[in-house]
PDB file of N, CA and C in Angstrom:
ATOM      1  N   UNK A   1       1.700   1.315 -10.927  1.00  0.00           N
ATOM      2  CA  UNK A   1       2.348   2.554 -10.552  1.00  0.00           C
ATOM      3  C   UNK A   1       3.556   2.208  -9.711  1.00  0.00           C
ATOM      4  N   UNK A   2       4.532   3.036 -10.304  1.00  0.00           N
ATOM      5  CA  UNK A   2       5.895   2.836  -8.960  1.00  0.00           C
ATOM      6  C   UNK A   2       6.008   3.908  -7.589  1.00  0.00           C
ATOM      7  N   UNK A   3       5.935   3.333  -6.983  1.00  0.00           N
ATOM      8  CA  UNK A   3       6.353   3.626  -5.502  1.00  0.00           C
ATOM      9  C   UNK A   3       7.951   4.404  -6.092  1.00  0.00           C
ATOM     10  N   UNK A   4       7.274   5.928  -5.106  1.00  0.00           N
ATOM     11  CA  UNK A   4       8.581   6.713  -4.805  1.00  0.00           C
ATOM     12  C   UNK A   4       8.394   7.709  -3.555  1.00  0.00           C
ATOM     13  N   UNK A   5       9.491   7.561  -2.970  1.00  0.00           N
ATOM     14  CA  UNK A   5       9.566   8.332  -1.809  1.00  0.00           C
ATOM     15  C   UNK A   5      10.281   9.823  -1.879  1.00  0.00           C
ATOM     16  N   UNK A   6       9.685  10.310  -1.959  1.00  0.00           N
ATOM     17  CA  UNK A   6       9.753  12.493  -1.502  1.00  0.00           C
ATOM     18  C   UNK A   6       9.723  12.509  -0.576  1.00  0.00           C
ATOM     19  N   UNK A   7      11.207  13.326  -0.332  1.00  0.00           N
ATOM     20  CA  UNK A   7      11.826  14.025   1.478  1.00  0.00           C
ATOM     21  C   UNK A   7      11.852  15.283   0.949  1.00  0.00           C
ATOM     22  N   UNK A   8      11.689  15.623  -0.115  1.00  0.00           N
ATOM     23  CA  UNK A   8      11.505  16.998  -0.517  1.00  0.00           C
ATOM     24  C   UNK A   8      11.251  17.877  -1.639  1.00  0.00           C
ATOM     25  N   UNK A   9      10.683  18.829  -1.717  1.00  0.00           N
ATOM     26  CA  UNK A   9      10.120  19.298  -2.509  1.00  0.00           C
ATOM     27  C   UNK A   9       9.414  20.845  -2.810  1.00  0.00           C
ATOM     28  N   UNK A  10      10.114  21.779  -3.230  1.00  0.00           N
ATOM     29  CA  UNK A  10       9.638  23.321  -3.210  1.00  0.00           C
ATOM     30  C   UNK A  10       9.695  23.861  -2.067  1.00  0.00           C
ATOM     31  N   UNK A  11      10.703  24.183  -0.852  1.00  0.00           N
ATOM     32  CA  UNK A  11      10.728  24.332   0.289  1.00  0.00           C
ATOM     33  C   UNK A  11      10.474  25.698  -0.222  1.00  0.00           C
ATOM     34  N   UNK A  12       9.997  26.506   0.569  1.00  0.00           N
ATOM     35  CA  UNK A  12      10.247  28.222   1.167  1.00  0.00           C
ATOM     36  C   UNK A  12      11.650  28.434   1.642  1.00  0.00           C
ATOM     37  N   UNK A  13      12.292  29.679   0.826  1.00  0.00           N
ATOM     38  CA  UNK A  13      13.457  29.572   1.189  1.00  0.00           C
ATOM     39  C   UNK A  13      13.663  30.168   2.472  1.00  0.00           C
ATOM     40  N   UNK A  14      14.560  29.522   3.247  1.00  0.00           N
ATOM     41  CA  UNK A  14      14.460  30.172   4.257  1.00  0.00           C
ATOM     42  C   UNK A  14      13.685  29.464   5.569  1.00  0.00           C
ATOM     43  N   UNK A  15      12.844  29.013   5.157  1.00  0.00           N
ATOM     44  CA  UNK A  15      11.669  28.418   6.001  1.00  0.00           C
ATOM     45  C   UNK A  15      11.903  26.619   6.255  1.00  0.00           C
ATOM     46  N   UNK A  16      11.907  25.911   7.262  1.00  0.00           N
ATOM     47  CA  UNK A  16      11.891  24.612   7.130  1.00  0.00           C
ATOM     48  C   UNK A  16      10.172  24.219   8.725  1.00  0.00           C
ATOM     49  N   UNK A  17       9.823  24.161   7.919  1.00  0.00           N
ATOM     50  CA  UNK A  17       8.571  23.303   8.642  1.00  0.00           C
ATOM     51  C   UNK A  17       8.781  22.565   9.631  1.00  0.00           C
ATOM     52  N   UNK A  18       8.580  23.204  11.011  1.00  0.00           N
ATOM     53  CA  UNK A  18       9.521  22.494  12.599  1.00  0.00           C
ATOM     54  C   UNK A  18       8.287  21.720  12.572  1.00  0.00           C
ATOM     55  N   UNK A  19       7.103  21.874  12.840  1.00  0.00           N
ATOM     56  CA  UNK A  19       5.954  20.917  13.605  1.00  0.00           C
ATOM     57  C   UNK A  19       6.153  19.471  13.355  1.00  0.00           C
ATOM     58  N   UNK A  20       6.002  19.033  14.587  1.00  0.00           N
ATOM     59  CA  UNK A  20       6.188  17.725  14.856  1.00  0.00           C
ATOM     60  C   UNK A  20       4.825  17.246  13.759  1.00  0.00           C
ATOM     61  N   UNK A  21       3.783  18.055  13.436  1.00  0.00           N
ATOM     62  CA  UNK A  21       2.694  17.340  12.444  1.00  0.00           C
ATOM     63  C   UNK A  21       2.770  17.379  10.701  1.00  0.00           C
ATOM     64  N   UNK A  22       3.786  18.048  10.518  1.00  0.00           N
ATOM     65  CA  UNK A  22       4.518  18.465   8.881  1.00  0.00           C
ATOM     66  C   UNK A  22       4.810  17.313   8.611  1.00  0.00           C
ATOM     67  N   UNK A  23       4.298  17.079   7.260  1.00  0.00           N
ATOM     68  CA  UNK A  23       4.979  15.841   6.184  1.00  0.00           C
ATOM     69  C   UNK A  23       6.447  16.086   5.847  1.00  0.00           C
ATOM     70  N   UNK A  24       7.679  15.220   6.489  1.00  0.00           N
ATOM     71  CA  UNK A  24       8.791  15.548   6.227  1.00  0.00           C
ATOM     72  C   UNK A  24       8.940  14.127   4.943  1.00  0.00           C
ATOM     73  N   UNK A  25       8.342  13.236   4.645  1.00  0.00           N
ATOM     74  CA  UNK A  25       8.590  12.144   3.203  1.00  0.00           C
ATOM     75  C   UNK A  25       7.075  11.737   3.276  1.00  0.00           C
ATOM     76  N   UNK A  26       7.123  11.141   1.711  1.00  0.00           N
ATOM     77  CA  UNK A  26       6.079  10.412   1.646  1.00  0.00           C
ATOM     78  C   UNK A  26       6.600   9.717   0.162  1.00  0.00           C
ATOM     79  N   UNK A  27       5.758   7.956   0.355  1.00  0.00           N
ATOM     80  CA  UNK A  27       5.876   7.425  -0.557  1.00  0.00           C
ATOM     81  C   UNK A  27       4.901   7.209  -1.316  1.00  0.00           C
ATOM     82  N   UNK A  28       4.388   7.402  -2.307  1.00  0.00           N
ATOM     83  CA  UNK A  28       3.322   6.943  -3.295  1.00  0.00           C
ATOM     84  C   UNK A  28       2.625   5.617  -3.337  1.00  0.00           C
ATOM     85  N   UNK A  29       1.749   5.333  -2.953  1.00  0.00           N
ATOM     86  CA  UNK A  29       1.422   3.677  -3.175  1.00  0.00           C
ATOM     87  C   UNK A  29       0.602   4.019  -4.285  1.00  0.00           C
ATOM     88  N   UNK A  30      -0.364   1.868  -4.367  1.00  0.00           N
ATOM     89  CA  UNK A  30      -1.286   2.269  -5.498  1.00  0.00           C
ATOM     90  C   UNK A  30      -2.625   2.005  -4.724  1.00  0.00           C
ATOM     91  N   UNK A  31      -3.586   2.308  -5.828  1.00  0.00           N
ATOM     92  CA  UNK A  31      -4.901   2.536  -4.934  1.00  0.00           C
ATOM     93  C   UNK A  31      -5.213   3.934  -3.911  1.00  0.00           C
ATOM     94  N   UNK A  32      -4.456   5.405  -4.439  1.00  0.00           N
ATOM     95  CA  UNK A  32      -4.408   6.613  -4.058  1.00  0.00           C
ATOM     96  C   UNK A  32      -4.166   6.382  -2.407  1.00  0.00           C
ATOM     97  N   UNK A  33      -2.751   5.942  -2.642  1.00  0.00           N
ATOM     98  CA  UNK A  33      -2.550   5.840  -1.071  1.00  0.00           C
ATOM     99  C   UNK A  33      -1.364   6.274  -0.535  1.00  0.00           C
ATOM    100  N   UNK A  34      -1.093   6.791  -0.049  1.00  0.00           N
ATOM    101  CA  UNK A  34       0.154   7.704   0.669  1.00  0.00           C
ATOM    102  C   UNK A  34       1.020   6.953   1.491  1.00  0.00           C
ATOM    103  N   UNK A  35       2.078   7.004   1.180  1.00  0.00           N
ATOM    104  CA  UNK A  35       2.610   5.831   3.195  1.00  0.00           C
ATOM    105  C   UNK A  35       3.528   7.661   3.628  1.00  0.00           C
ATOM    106  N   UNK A  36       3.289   7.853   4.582  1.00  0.00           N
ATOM    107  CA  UNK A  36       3.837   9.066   5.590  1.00  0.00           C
ATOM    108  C   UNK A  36       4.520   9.005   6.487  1.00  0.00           C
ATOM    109  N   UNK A  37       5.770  10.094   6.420  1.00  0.00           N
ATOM    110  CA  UNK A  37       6.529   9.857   7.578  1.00  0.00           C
ATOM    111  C   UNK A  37       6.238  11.830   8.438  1.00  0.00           C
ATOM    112  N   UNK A  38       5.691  11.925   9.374  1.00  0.00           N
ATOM    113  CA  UNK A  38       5.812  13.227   9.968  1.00  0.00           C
ATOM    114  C   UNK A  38       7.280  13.713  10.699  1.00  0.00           C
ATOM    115  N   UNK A  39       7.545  14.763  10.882  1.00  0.00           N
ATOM    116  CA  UNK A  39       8.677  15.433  11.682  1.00  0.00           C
ATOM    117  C   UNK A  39       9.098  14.620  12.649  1.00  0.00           C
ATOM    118  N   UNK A  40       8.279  14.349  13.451  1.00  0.00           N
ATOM    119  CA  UNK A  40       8.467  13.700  15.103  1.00  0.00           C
ATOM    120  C   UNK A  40       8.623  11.992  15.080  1.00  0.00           C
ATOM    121  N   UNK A  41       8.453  11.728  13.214  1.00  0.00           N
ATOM    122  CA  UNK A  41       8.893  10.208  13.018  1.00  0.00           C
ATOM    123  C   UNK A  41       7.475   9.291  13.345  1.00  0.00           C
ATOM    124  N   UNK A  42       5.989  10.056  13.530  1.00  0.00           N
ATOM    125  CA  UNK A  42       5.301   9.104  13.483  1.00  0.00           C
ATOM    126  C   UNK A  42       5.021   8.782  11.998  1.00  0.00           C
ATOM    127  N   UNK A  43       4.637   7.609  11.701  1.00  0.00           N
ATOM    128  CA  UNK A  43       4.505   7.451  10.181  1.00  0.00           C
ATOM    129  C   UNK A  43       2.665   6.481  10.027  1.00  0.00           C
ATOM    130  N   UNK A  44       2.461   6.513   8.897  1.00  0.00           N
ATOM    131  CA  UNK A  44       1.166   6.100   8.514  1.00  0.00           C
ATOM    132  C   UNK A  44       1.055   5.590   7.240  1.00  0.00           C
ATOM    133  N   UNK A  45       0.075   5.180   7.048  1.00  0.00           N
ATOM    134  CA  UNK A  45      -1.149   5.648   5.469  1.00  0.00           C
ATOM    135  C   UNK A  45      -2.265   6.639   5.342  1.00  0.00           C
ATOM    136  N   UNK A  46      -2.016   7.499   4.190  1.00  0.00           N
ATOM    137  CA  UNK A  46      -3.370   7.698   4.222  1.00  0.00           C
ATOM    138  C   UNK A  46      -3.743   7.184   2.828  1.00  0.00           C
ATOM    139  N   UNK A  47      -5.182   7.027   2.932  1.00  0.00           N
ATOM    140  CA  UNK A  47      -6.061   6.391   1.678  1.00  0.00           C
ATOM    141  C   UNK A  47      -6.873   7.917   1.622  1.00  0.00           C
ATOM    142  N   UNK A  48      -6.932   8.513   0.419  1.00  0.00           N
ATOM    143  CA  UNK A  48      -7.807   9.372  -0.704  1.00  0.00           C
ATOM    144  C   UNK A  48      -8.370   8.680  -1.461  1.00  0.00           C
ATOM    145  N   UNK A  49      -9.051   7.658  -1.411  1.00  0.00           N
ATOM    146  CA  UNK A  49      -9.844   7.047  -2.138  1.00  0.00           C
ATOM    147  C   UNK A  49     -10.817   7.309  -2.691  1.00  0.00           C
ATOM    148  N   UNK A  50     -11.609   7.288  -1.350  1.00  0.00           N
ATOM    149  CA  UNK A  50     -12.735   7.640  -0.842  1.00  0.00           C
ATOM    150  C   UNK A  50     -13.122   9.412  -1.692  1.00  0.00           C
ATOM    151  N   UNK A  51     -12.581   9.979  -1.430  1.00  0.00           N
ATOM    152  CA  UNK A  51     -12.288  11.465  -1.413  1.00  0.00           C
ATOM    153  C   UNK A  51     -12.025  11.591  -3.049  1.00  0.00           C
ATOM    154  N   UNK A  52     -11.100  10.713  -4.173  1.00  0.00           N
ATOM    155  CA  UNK A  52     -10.584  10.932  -5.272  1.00  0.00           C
ATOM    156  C   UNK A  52     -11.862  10.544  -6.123  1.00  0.00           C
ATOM    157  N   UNK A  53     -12.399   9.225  -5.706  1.00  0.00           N
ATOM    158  CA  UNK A  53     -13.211   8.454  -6.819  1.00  0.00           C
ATOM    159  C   UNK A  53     -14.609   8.836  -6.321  1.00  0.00           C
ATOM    160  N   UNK A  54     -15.112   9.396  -5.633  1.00  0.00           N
ATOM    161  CA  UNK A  54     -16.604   9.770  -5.000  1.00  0.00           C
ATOM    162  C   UNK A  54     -17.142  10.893  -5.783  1.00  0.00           C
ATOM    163  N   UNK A  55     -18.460  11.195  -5.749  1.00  0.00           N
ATOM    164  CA  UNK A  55     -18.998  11.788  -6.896  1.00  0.00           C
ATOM    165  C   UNK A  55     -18.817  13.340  -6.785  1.00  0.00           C
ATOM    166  N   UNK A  56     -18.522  13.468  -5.786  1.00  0.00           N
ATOM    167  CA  UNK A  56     -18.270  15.263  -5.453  1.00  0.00           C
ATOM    168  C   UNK A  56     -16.604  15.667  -5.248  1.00  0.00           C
ATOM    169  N   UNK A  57     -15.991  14.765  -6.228  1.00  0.00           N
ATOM    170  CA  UNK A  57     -14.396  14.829  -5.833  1.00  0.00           C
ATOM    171  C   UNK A  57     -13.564  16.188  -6.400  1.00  0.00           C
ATOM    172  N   UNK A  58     -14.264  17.635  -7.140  1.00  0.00           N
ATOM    173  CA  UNK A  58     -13.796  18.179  -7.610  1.00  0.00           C
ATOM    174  C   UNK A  58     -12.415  18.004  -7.843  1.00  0.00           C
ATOM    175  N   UNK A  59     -11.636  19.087  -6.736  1.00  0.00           N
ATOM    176  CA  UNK A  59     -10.257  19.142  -7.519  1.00  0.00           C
ATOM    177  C   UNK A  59      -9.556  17.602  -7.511  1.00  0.00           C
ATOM    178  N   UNK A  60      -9.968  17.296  -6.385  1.00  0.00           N
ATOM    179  CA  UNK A  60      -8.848  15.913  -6.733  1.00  0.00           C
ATOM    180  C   UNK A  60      -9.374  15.095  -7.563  1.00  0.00           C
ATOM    181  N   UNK A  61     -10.704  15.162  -8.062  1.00  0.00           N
ATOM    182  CA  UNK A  61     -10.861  14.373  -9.546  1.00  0.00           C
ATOM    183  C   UNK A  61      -9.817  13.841 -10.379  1.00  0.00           C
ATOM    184  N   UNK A  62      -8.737  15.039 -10.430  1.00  0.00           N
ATOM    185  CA  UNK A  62      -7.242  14.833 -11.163  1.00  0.00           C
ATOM    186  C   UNK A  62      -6.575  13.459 -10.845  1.00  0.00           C
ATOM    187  N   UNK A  63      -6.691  13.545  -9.675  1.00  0.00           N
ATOM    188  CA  UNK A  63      -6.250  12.565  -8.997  1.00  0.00           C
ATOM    189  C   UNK A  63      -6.498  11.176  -9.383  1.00  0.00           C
ATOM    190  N   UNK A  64      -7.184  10.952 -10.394  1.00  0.00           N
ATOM    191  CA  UNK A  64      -8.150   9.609 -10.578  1.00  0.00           C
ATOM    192  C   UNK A  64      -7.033   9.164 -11.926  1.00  0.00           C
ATOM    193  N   UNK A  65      -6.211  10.108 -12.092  1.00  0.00           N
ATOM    194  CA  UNK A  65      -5.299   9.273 -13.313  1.00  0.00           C
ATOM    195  C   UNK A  65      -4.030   9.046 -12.049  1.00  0.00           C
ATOM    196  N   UNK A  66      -3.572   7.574 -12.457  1.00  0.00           N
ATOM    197  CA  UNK A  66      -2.549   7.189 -11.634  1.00  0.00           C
ATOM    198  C   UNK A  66      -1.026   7.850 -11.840  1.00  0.00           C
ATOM    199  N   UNK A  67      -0.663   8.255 -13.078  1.00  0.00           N
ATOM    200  CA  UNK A  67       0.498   8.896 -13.055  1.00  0.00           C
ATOM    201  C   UNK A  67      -0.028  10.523 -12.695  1.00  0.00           C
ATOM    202  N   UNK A  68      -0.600  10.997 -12.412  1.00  0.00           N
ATOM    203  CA  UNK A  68      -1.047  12.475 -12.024  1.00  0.00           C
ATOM    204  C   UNK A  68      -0.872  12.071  -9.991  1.00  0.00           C
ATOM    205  N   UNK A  69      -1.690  11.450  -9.628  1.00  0.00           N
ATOM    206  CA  UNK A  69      -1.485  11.178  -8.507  1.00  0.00           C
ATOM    207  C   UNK A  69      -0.105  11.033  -8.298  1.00  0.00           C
ATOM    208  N   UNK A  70       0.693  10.259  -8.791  1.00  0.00           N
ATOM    209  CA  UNK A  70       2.232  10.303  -8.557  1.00  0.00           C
ATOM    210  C   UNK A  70       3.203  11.470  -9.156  1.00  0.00           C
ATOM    211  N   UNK A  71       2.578  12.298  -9.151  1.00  0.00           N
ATOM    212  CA  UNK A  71       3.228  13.395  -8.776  1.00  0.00           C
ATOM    213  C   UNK A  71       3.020  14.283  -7.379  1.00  0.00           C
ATOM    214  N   UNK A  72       2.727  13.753  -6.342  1.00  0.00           N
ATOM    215  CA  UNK A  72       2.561  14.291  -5.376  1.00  0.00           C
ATOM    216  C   UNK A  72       3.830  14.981  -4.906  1.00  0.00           C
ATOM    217  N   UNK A  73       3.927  15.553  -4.080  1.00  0.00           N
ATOM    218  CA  UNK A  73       5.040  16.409  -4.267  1.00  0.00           C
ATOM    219  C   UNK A  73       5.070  17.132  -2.046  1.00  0.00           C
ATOM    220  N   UNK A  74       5.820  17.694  -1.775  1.00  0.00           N
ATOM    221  CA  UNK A  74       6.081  18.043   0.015  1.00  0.00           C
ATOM    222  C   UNK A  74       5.979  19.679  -0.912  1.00  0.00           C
ATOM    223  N   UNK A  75       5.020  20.107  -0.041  1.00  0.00           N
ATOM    224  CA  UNK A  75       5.141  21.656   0.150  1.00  0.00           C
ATOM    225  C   UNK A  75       4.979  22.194   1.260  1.00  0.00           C
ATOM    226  N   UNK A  76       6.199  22.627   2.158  1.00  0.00           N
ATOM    227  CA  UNK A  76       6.193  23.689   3.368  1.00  0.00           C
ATOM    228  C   UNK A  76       5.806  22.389   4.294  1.00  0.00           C
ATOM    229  N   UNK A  77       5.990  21.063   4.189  1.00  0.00           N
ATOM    230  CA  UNK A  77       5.392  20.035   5.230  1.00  0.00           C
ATOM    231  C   UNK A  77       3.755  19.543   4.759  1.00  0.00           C
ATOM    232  N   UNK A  78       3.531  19.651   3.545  1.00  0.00           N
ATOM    233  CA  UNK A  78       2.050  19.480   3.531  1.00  0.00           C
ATOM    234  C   UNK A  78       2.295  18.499   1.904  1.00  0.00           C
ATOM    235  N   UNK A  79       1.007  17.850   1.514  1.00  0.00           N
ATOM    236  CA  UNK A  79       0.913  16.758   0.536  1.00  0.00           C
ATOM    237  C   UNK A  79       0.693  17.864  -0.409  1.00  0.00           C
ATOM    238  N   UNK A  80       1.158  18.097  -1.550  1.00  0.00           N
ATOM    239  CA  UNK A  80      -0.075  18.736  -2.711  1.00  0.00           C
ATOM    240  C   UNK A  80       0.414  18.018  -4.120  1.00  0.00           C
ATOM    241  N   UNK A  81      -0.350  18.515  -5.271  1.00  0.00           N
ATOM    242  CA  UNK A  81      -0.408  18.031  -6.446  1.00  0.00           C
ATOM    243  C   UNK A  81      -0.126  19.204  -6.806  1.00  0.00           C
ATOM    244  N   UNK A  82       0.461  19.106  -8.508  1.00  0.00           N
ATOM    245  CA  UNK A  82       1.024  20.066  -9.160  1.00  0.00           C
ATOM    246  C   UNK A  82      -0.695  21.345  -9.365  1.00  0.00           C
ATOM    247  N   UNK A  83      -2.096  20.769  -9.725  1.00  0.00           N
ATOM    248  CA  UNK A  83      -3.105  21.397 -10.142  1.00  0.00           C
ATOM    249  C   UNK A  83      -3.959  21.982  -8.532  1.00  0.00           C
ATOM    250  N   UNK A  84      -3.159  21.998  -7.189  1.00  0.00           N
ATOM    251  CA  UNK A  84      -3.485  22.844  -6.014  1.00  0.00           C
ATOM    252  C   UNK A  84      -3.964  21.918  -5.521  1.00  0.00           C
ATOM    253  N   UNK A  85      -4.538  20.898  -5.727  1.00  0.00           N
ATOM    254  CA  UNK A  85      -4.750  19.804  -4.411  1.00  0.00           C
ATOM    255  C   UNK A  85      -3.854  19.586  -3.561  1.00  0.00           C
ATOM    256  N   UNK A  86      -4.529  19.443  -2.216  1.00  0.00           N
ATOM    257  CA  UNK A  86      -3.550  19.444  -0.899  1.00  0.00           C
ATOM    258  C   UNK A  86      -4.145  18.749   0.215  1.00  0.00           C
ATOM    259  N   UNK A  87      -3.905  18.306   1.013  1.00  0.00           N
ATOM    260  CA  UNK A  87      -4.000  17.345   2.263  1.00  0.00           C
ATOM    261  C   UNK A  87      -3.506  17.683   3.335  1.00  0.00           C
ATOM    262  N   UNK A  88      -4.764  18.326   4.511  1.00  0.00           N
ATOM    263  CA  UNK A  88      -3.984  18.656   5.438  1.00  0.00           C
ATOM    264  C   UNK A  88      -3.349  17.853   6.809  1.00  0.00           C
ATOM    265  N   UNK A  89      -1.769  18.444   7.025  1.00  0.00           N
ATOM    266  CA  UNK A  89      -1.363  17.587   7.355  1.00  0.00           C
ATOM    267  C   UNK A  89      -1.427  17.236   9.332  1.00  0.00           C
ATOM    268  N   UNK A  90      -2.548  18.541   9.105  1.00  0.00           N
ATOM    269  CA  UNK A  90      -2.218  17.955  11.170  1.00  0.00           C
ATOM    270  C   UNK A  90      -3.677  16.994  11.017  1.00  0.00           C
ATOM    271  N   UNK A  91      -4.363  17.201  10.188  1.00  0.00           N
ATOM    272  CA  UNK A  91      -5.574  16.357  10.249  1.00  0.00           C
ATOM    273  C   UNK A  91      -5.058  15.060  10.056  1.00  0.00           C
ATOM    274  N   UNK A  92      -4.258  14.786   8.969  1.00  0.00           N
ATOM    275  CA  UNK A  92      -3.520  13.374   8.861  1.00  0.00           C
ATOM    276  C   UNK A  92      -2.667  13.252  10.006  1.00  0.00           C
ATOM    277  N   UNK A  93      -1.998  13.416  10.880  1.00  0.00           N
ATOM    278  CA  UNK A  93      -1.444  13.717  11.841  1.00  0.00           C
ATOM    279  C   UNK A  93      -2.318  12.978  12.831  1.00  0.00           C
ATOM    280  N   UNK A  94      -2.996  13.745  13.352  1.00  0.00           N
ATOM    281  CA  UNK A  94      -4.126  13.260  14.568  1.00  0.00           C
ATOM    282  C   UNK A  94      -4.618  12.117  14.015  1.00  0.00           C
ATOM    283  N   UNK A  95      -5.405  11.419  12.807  1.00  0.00           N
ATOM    284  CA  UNK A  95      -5.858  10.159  12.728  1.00  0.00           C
ATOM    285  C   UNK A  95      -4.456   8.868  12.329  1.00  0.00           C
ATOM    286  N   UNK A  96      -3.708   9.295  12.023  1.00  0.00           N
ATOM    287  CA  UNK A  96      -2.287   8.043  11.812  1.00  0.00           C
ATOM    288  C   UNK A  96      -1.920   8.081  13.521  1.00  0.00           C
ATOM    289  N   UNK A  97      -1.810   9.348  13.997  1.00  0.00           N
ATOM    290  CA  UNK A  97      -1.065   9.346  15.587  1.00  0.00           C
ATOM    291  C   UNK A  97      -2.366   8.255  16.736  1.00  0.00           C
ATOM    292  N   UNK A  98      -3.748   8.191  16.303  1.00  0.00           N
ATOM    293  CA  UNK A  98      -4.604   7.419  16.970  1.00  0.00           C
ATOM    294  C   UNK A  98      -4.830   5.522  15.927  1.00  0.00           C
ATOM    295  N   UNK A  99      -4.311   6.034  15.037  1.00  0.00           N
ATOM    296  CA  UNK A  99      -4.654   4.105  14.079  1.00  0.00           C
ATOM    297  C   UNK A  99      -3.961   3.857  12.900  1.00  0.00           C
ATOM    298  N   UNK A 100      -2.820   4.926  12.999  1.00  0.00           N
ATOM    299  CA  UNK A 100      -1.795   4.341  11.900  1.00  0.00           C
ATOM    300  C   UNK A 100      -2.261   4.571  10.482  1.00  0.00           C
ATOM    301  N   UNK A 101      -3.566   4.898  10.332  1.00  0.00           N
ATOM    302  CA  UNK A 101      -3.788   5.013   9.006  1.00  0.00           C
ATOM    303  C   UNK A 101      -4.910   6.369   9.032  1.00  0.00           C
ATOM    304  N   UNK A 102      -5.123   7.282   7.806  1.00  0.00           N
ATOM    305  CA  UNK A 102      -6.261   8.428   7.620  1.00  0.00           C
ATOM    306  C   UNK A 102      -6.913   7.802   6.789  1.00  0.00           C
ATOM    307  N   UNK A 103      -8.326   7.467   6.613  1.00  0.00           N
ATOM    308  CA  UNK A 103      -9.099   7.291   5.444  1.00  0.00           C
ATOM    309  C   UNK A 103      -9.945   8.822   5.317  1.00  0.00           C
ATOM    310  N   UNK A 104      -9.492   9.637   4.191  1.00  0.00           N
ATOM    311  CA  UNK A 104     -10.333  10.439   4.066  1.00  0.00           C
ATOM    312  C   UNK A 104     -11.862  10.369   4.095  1.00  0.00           C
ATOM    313  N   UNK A 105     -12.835  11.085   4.352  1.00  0.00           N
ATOM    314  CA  UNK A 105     -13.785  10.901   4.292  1.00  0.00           C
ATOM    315  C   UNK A 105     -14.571   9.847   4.701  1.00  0.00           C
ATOM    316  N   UNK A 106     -13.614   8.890   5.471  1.00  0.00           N
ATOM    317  CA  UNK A 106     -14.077   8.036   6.357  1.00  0.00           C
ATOM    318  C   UNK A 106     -15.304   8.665   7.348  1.00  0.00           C
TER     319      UNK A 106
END
């Protein structure tokens, strides 16, 4: 999979997402992994791994094809996929702002 970085994507017109905890980029890794940059410039990983390939993964099941995952996309400051999966972003926020990285479902 290729690595690509989104600074933007379907804004609200009108609206720009101030919180210092809003996803302002993110780059795609492989192995369902996010690299993140927030408003206030802290940046991270998160890993959906855990969360994509586990047996109760409903919607992000999708997620388990690698070009579907790379379509992740910035909405309003938040992660989502074109089929409504989403990642919230003060939760990723608080665990990158304490260890640099979120493992879902860690």
């Amino acid at each position: 999979m290729s690595s690509q970085t989104i600074t933007q994507a379907h804004p609200a017109v009108g609206v720009t997402p101030a919180a210092p905890w809003r996803v302002c980029a993110i780059t795609v890794l492989p192995q369902c992994q996010l690299a993140v940059t927030f408003n206030d410039g802290t940046s991270g990983i998160v890993d959906v791994s855990a969360l994509v390939l586990g047996p109760d993964a409903g919607v992000f099941q999708a997620l388990r094809d690698v070009s579907f995952f790379a379509q992740a996309y910035l909405d309003c400051g938040a992660v989502a996929w074109p089929n409504g999966a989403d990642l919230a972003p003060d939760a990723m926020y608080k665990a990158i702002s304490r260890s640099g990285i979120w493992r879902v479902l860690d």
